[in-house]
Protein backbone atom coordinates (compact mmCIF):
# COMPACT_ATOMS: atom_id res chain seq x y z
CA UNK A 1 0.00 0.00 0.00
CA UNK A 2 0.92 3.56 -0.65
CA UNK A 3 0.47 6.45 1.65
CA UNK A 4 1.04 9.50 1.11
CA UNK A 5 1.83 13.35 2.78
CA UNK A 6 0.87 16.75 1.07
CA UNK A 7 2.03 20.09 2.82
CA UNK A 8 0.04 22.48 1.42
CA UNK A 9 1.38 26.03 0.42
CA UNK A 10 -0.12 28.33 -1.93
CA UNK A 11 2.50 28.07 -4.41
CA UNK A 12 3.05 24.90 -4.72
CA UNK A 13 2.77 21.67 -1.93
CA UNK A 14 5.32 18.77 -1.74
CA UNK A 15 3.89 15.56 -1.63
CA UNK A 16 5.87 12.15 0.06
CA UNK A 17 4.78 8.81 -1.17
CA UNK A 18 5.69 5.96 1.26
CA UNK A 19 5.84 2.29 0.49
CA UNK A 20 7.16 0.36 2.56
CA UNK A 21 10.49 1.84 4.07
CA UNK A 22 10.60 3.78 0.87
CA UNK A 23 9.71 7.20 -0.07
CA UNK A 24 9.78 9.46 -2.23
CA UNK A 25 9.41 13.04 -2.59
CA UNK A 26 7.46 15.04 -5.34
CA UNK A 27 7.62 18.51 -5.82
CA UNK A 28 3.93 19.17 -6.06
CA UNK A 29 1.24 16.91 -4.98
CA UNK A 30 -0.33 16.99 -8.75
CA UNK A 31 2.80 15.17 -9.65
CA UNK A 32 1.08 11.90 -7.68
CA UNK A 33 -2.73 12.70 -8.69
CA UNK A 34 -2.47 9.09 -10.82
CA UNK A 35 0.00 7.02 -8.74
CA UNK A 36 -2.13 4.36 -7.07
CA UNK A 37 -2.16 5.88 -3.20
CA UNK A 38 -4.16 4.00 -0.72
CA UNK A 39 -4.50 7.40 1.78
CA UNK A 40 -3.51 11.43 1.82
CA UNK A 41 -2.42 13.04 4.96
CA UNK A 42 -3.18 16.94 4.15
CA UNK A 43 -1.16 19.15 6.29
CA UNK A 44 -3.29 21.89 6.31
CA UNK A 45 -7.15 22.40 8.25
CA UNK A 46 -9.73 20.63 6.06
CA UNK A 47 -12.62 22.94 7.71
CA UNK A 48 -13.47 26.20 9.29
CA UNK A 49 -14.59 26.81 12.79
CA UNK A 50 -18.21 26.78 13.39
CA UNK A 51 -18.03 30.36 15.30
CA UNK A 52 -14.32 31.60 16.89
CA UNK A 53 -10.81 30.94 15.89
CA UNK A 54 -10.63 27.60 16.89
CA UNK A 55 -12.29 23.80 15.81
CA UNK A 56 -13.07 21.68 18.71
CA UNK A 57 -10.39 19.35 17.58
CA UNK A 58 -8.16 22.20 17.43
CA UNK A 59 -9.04 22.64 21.04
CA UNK A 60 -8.47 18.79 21.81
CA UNK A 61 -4.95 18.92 20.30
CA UNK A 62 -4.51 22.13 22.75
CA UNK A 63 -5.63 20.36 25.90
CA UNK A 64 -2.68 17.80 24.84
CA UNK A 65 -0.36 20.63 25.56
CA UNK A 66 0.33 20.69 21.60
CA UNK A 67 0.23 24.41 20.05
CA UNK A 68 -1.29 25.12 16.97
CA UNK A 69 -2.61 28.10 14.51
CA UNK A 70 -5.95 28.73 14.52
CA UNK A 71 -7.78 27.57 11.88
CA UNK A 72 -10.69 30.67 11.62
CA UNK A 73 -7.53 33.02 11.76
CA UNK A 74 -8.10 35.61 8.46
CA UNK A 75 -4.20 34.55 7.34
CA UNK A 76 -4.76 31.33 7.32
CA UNK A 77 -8.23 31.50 5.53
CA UNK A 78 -6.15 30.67 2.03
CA UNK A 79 -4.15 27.67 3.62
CA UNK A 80 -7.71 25.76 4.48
CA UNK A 81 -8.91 26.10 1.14
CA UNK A 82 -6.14 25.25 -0.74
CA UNK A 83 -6.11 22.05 1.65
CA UNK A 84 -9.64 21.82 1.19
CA UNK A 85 -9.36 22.12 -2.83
CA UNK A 86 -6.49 19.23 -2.99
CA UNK A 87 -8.54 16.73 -0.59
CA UNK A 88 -11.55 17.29 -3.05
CA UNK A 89 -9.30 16.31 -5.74
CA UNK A 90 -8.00 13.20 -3.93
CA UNK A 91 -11.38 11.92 -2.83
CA UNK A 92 -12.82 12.47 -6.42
CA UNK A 93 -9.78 9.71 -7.28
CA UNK A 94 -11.58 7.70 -4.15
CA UNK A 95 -8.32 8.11 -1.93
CA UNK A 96 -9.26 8.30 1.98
CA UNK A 97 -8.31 11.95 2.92
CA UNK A 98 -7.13 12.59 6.57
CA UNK A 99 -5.92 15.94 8.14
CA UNK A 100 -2.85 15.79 9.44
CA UNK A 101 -0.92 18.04 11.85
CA UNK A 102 2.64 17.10 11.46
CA UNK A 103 3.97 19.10 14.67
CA UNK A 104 1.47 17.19 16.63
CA UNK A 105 2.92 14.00 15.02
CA UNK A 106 6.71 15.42 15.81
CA UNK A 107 5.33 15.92 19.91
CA UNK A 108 3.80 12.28 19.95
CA UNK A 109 6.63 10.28 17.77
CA UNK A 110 9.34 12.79 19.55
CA UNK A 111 10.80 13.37 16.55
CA UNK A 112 12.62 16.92 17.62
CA UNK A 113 9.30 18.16 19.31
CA UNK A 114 11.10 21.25 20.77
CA UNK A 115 13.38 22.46 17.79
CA UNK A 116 12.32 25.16 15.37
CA UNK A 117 11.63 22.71 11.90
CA UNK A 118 12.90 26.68 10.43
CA UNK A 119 16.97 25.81 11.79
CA UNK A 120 19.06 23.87 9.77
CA UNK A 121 20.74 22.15 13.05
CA UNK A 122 16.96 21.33 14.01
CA UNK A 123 16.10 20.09 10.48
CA UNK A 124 19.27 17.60 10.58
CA UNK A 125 17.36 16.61 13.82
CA UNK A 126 14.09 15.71 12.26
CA UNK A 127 15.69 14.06 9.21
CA UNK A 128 18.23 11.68 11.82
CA UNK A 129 14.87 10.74 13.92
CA UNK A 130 12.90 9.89 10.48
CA UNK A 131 15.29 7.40 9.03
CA UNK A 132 13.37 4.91 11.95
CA UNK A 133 10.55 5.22 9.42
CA UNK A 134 11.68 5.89 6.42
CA UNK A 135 14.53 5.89 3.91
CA UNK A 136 14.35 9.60 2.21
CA UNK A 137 16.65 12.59 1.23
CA UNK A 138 14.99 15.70 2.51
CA UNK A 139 15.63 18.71 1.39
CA UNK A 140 13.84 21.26 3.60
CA UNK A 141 10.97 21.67 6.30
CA UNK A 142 8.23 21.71 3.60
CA UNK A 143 9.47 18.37 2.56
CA UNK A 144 9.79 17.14 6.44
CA UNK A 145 6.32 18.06 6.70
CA UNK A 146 5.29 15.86 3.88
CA UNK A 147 7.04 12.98 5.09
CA UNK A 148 5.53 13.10 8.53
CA UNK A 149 1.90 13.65 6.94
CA UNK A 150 2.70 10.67 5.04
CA UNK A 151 4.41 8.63 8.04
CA UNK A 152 1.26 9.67 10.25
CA UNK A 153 -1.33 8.43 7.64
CA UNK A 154 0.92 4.97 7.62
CA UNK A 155 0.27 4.88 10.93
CA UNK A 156 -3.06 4.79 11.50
CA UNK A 157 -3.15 1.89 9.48
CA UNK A 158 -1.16 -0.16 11.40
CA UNK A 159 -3.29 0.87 14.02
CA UNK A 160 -0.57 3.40 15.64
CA UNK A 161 -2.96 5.94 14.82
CA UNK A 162 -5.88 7.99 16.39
CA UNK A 163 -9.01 10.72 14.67
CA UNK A 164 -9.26 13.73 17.50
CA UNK A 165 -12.60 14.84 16.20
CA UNK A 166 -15.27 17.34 17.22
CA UNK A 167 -18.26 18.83 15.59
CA UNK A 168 -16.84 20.97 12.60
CA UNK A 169 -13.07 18.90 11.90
CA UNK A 170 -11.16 15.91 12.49
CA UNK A 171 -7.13 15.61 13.05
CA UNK A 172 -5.38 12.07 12.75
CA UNK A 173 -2.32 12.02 14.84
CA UNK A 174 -0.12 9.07 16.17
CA UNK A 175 -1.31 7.17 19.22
């Protein structure tokens, strides 16, 4: 089976495909639209809050001591619907679509939970503590991102994995 990781941006969003040990990194996600990928891990929010700044699994992942942007926050309003946009496109394929919060995935796996992903020393950190997953050149945080997604996704379907969910969005982190 073939998972994959998509950290969205609005210019363009790496996507990792892992299978197996193996992975592989595209430069954008449309790149993999028609590789044969059992489930997406979307880095990005997937919905808006019903009222407020934050979901109710937002608020979950909070209570876990696990910091996150709000998801109703105006500058991230383009960031959910690009993420929103690409999992449309994925489930129109009939991939299962998760959201995925790779920092939250970082804090649970400890992969480097307390280093800035931004630092090159920190980024050396998170690429050492992935090679127990995965075997995968990365070239930047973007990329890390996309190979945790993916990693996360991979998972839940060994059964390492959990949905935090409340009324108006779901997260799948590691368990």
């Amino acid at each position: 089976m073939r998972f994959a990781g998509i950290d969205v941006g609005l210019k363009k969003s790496p996507m990792a495909v892992i299978e197996g040990r193996n992975a592989e990194i595209l430069d954008d996600y449309k790149l993999g639209l028609d590789m044969d990928i059992h489930a997406v891990g979307i880095d990005a929010p997937l919905s808006f809050p019903i009222k407020g700044s934050f979901r109710e699994c937002e608020r979950k992942i909070i209570s876990l001591g696990i910091r996150l942007f709000p998801s109703g926050s105006p500058f991230f309003r383009n960031v959910v619907l690009k993420g929103m946009e690409i999992a449309e496109e994925f489930k129109s394929l009939g991939v299962s679509v998760f959201e995925v919060y790779p920092y939250a995935s970082r804090v649970i796996l400890n992969i480097a939970p307390d280093c800035n992903k931004k630092k090159r020393e920190c980024l050396d950190k998170i690429r050492e503590e992935l090679k127990k997953y995965v075997s995968v050149e990365i070239e930047n945080d973007d990329c890390a991102d996309a190979v945790i997604s993916a990693i996360t996704v991979k998972l839940f379907y060994e059964g390492r994995g959990q949905i935090v969910s409340g009324r108006d969005g779901a997260i799948l982190i590691p368990k």
